[in-house]
N, C-alpha and C. Protein backbone atom coordinates (compact mmCIF):
# COMPACT_ATOMS: atom_id res chain seq x y z
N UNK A 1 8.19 214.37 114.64
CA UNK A 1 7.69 213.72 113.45
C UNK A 1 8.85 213.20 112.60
N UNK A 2 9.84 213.80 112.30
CA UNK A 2 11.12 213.75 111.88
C UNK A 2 11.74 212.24 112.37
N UNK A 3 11.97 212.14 113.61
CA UNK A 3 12.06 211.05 114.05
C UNK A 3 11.54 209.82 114.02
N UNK A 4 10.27 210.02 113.86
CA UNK A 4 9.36 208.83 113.36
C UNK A 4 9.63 208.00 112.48
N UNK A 5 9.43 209.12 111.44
CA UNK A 5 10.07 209.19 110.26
C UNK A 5 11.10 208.51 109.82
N UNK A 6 12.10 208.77 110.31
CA UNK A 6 13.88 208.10 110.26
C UNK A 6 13.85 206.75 110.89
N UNK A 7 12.86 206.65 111.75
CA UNK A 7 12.87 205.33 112.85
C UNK A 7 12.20 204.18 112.02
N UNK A 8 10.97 205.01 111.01
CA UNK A 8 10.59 203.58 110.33
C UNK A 8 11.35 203.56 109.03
N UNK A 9 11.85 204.64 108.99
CA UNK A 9 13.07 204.16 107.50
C UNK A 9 13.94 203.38 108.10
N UNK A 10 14.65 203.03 109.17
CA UNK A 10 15.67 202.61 109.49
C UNK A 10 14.86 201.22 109.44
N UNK A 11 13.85 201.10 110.02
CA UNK A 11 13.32 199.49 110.50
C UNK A 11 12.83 198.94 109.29
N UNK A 12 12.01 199.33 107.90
CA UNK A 12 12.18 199.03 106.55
C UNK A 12 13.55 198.66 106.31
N UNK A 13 14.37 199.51 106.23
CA UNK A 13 15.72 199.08 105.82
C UNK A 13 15.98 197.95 106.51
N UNK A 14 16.39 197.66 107.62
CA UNK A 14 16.61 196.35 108.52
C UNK A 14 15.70 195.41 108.38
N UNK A 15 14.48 195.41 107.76
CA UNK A 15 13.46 194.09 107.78
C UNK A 15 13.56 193.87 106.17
N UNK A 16 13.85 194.76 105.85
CA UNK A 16 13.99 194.36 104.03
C UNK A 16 14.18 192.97 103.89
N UNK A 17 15.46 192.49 104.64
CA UNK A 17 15.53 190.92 104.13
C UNK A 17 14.48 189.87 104.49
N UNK A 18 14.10 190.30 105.29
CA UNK A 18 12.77 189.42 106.04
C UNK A 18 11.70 189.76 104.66
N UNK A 19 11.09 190.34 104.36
CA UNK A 19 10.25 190.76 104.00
C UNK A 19 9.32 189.80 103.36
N UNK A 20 10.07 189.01 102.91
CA UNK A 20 9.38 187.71 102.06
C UNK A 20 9.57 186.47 103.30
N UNK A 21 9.56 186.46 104.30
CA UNK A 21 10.04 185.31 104.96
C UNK A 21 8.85 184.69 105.82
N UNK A 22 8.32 183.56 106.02
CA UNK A 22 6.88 183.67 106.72
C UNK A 22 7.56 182.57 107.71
N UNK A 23 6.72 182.46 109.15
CA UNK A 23 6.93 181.61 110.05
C UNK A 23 6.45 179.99 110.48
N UNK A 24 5.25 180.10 109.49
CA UNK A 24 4.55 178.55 109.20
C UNK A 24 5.09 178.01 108.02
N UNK A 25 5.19 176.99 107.89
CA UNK A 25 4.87 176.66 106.51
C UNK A 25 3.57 175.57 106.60
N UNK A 26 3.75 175.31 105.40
CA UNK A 26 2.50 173.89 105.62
C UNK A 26 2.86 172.40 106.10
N UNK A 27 4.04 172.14 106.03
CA UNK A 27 4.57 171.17 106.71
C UNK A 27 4.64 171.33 108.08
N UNK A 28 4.76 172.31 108.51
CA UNK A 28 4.86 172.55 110.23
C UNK A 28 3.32 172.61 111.12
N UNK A 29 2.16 173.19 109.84
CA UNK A 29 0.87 173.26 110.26
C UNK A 29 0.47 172.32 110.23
N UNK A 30 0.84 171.08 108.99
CA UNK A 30 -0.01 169.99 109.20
C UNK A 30 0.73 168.92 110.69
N UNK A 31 2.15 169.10 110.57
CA UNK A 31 2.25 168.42 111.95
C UNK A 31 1.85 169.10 113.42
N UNK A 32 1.29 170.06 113.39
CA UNK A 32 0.74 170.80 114.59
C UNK A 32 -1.11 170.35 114.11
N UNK A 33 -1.41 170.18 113.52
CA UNK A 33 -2.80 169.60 113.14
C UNK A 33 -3.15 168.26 113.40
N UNK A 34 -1.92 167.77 113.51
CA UNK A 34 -1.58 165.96 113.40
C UNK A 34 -1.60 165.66 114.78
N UNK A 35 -0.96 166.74 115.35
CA UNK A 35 -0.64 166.58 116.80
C UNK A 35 -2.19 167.09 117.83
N UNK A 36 -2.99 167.74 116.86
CA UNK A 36 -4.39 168.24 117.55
C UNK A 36 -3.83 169.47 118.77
N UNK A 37 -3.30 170.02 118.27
CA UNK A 37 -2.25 171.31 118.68
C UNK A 37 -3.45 172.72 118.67
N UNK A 38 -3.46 173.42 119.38
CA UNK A 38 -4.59 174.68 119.85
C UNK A 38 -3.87 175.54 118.88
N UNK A 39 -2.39 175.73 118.50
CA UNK A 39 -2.01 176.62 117.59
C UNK A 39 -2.40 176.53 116.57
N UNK A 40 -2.29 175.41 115.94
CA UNK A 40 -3.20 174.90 114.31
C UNK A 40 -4.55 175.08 114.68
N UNK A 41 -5.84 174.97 115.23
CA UNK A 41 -6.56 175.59 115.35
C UNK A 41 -7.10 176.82 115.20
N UNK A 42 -5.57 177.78 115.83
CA UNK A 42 -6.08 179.05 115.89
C UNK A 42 -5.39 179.89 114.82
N UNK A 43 -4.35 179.24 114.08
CA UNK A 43 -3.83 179.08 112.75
C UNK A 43 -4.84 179.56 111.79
N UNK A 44 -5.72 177.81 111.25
CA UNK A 44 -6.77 177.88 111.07
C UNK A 44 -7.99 178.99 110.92
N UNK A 45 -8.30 178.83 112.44
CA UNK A 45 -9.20 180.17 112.15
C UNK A 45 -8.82 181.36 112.47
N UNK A 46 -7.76 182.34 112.23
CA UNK A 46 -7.58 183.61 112.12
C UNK A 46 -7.12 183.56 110.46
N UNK A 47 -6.81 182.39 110.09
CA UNK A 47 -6.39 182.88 108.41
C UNK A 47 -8.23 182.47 108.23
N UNK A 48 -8.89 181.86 108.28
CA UNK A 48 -10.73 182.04 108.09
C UNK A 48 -11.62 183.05 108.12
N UNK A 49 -11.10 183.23 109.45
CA UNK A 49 -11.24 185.16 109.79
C UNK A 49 -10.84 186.10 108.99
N UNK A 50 -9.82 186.05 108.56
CA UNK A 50 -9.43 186.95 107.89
C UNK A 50 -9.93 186.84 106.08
N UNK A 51 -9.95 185.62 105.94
CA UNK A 51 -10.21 185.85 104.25
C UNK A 51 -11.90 185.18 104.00
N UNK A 52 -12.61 184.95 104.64
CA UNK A 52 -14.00 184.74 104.95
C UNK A 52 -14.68 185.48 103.94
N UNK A 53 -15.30 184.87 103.00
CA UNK A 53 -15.90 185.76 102.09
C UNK A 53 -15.50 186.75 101.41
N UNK A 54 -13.76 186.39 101.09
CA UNK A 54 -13.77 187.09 99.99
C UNK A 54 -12.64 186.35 98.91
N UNK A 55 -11.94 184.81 100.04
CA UNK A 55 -10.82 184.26 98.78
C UNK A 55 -11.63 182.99 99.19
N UNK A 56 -12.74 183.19 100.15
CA UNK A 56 -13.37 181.56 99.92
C UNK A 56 -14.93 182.02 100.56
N UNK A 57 -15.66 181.19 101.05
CA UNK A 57 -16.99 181.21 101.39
C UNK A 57 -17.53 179.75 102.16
N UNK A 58 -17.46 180.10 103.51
CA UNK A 58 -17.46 179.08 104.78
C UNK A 58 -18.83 178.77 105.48
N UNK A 59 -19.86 178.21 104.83
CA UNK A 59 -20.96 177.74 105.63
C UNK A 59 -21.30 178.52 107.05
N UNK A 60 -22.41 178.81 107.31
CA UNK A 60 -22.53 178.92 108.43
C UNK A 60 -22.55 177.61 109.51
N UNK A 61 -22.04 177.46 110.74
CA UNK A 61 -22.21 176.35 111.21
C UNK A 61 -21.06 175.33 110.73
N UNK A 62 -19.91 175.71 109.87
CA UNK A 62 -19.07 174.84 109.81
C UNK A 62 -18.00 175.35 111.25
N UNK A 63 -17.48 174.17 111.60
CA UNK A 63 -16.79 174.63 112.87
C UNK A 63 -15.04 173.88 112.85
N UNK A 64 -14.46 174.28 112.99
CA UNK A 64 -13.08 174.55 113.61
C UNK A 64 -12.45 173.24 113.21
N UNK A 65 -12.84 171.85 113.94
CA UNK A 65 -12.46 171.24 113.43
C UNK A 65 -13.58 170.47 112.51
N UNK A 66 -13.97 170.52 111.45
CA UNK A 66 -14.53 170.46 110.16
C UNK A 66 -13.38 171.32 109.00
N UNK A 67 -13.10 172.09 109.46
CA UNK A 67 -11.66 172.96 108.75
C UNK A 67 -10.62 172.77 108.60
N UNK A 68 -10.15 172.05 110.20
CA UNK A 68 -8.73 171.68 110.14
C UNK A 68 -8.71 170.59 109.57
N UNK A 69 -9.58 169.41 109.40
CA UNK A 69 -10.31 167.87 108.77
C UNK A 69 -9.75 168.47 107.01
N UNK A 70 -10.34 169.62 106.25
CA UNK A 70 -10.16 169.94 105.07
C UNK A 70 -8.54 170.13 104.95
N UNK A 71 -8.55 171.37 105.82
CA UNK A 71 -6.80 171.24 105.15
C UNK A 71 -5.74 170.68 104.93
N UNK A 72 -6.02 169.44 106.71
CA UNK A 72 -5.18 168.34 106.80
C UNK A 72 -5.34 167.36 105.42
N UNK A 73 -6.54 166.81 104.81
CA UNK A 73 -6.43 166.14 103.79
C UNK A 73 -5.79 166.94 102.31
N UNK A 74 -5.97 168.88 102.68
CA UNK A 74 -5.72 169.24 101.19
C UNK A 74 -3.62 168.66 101.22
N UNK A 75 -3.14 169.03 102.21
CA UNK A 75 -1.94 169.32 102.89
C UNK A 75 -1.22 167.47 102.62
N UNK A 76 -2.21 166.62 103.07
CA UNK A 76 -1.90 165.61 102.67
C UNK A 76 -1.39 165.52 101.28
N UNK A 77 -2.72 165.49 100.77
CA UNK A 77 -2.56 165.30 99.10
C UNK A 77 -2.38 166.06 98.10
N UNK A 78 -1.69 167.27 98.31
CA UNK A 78 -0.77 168.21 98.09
C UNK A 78 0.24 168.58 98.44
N UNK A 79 1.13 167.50 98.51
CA UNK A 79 2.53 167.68 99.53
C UNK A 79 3.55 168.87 98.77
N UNK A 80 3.22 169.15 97.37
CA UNK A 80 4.32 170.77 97.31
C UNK A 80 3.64 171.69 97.91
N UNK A 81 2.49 172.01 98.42
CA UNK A 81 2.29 172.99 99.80
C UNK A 81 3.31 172.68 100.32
N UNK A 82 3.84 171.89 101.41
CA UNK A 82 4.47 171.90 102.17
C UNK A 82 5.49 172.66 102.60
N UNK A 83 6.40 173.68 101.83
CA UNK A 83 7.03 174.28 101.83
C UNK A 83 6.69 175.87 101.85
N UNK A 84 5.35 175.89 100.85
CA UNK A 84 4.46 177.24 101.11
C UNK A 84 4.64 177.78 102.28
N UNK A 85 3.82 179.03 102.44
CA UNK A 85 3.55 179.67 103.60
C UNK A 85 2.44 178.66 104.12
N UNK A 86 1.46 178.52 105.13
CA UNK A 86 0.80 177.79 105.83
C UNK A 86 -0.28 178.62 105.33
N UNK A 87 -0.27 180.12 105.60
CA UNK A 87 -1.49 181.15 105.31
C UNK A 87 -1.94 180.91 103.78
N UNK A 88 -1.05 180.38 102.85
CA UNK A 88 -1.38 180.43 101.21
C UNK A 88 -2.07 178.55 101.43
N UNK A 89 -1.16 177.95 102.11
CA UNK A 89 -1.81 176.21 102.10
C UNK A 89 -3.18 176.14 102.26
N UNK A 90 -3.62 176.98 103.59
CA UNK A 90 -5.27 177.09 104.52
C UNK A 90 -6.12 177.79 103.18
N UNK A 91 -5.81 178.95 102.91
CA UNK A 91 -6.30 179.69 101.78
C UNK A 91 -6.97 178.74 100.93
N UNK A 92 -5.76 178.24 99.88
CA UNK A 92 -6.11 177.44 99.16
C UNK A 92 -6.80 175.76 99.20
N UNK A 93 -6.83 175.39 100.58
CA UNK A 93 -7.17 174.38 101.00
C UNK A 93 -9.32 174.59 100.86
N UNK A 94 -8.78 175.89 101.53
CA UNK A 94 -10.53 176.74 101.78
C UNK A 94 -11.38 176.59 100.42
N UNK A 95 -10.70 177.46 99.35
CA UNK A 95 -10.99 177.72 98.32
C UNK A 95 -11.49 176.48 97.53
N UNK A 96 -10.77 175.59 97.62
CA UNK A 96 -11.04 174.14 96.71
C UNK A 96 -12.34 173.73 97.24
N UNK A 97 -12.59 173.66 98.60
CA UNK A 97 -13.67 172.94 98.94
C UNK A 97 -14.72 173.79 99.39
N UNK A 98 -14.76 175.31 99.62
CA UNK A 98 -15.70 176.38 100.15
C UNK A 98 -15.40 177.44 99.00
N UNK A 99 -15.76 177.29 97.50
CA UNK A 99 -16.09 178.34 96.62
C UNK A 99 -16.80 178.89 96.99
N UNK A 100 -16.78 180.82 96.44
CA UNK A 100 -17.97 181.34 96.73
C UNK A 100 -18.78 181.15 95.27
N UNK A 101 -20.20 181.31 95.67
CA UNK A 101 -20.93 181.29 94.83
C UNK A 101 -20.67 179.68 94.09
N UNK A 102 -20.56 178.96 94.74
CA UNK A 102 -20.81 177.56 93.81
C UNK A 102 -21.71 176.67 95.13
């Protein structure tokens, strides 16, 4: 247990600098969206999946690309996303056009 222990203190310590560092941004999602890329897709819907009714609210029957169609235009015409994380761009892309309760 001891070891465990020391092993994830050591790997905290070593990822510390990472910690804030993300691997999309929104400039890289919308050119993987542009390109009709299976990663932006699945981009897409695992950040959907994941925040689905509770930082937005997604129709039943809206599908995949009806989603990527939203973000690509939020991403457009919000070009300081671009630098964001991709997961905060989709989020907020969601949110503008799939409120809950509206």
């Amino acid at each position: 247990m001891k070891s465990l222990c020391g092993s994830l203190l050591f790997l905290a310590g070593i990822m510390s600098p990472y910690a804030g560092a993300y691997l999309v941004n929104g400039e890289m999602l919308l050119d993987d969206i542009e390109k009709r890329s299976a990663a932006a897709a699945g981009y897409v819907e695992g950040v959907t999946d994941t925040l689905n009714n509770s930082q937005f609210c997604i129709p039943a029957g809206t599908g995949t690309r009806q989603l990527k169609a939203v973000v690509k235009e939020y991403l457009v015409n919000n070009s300081a996303l671009s630098a964001q994380p991709a997961a905060h761009s989709v989020s907020t892309a969601l949110k503008a056009s799939f409120p809950c309760g509206g």
